[in-house]
Protein backbone atom coordinates (compact mmCIF):
# COMPACT_ATOMS: atom_id res chain seq x y z
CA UNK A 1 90.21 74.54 181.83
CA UNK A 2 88.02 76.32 179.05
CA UNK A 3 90.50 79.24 177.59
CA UNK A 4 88.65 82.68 178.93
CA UNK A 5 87.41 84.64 176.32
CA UNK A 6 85.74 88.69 175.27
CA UNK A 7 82.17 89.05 175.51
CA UNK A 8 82.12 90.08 172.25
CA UNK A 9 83.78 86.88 171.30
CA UNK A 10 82.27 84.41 173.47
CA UNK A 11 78.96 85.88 171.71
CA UNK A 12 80.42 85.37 167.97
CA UNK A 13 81.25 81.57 169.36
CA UNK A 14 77.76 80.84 170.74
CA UNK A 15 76.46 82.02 167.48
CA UNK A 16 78.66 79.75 165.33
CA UNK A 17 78.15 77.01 168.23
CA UNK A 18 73.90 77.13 167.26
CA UNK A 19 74.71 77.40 163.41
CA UNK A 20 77.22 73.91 163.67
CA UNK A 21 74.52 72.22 165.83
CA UNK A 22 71.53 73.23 163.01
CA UNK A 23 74.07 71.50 160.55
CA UNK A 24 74.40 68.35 162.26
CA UNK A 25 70.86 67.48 160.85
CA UNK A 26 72.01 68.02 157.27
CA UNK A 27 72.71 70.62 154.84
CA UNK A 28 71.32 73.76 154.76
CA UNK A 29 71.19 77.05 152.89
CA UNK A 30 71.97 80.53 154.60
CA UNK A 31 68.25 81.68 154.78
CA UNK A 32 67.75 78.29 156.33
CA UNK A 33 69.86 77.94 158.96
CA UNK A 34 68.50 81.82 160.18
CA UNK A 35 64.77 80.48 159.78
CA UNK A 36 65.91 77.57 162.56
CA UNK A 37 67.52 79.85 164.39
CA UNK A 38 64.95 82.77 164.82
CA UNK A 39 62.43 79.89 164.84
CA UNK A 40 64.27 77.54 167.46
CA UNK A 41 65.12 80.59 169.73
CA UNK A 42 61.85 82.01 170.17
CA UNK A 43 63.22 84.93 168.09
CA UNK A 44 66.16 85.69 170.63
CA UNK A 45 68.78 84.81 168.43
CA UNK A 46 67.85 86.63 164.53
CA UNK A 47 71.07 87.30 162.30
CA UNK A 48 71.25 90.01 159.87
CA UNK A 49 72.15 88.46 156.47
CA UNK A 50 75.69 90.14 156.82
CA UNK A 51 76.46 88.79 159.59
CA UNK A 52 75.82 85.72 158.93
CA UNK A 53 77.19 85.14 155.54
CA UNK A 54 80.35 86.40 157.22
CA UNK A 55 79.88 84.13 159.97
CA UNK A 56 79.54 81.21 157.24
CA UNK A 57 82.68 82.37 155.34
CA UNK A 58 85.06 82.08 158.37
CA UNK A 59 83.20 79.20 159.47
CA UNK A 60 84.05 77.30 156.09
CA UNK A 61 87.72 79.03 155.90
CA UNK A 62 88.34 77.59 159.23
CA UNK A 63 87.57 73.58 157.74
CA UNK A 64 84.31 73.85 160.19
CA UNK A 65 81.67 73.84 157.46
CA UNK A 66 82.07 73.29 153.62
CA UNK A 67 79.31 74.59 150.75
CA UNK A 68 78.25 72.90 147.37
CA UNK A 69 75.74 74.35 145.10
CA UNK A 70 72.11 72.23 145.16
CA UNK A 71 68.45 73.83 145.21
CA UNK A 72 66.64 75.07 148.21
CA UNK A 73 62.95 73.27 148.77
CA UNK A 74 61.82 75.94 146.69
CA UNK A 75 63.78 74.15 143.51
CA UNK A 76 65.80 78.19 143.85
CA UNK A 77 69.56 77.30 143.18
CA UNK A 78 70.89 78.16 146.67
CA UNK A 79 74.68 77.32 148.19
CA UNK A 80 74.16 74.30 151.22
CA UNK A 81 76.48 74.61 153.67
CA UNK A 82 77.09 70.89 155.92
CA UNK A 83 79.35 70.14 158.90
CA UNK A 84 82.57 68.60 158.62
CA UNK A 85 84.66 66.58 161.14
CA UNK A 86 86.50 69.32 161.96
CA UNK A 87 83.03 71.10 162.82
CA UNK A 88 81.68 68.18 164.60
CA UNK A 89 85.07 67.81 166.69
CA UNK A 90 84.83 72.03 167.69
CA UNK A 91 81.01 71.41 168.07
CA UNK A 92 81.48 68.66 170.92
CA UNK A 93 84.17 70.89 172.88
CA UNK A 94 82.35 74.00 172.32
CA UNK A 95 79.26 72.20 173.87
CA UNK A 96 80.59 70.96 176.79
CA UNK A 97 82.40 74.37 177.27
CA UNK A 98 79.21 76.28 177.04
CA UNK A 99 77.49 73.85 179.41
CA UNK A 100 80.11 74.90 181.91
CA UNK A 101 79.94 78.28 181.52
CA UNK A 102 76.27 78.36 181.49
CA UNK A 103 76.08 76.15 184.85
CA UNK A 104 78.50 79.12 186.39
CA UNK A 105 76.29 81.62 185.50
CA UNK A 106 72.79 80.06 186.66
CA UNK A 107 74.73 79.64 189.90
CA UNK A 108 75.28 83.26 190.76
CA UNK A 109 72.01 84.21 188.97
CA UNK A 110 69.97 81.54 190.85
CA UNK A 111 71.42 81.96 194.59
């Protein structure tokens, strides 16, 4: 059973959730990974660059991510952040949890 969790929190989570599952295709940079997102989400899901950079920070103090320095496709210096195996591992749980809880949802919503 899939630990219950705050709105607030469970809304943090998704967001990390979409950023680990961008990073799965490779490295990217912070302005990046909130192109994909807006782009990918049909603009439901834009980050201000606060919260994301904090959202990267815990992410990568938590093992999930880690950053080098490399250049952007611009050739602009720029900090990449990829997935580690610790990301892919919470990635894979988070999914399936998130599957669940969206299938729970659509039930109510859809009867």
């Amino acid at each position: 059973m899939t630990p219950k969790r705050s709105k607030s929190t469970y809304l943090q989570g998704t967001v990390e959730v979409l950023v680990l599952k961008l990073l799965t295709r490779g490295p990217l940079h912070g302005y990046g990974i909130a192109k994909q997102l807006a782009e990918e989400t049909d603009g439901v899901v834009e980050l201000e660059d606060a919260a994301l950079y904090q959202g990267l920070h815990r992410m990568e103090s938590k093992g999930w991510i880690e950053a080098e320095w490399g250049r952007s496709e611009t050739g602009r210096r720029a900090k990449l952040y990829r997935l580690t195996e610790a990301g892919r591992k919470l990635l894979r749980a988070e999914t399936e949890g998130f599957r669940d809880f969206a299938s729970a949802v659509l039930k109510v919503l859809e009867t």
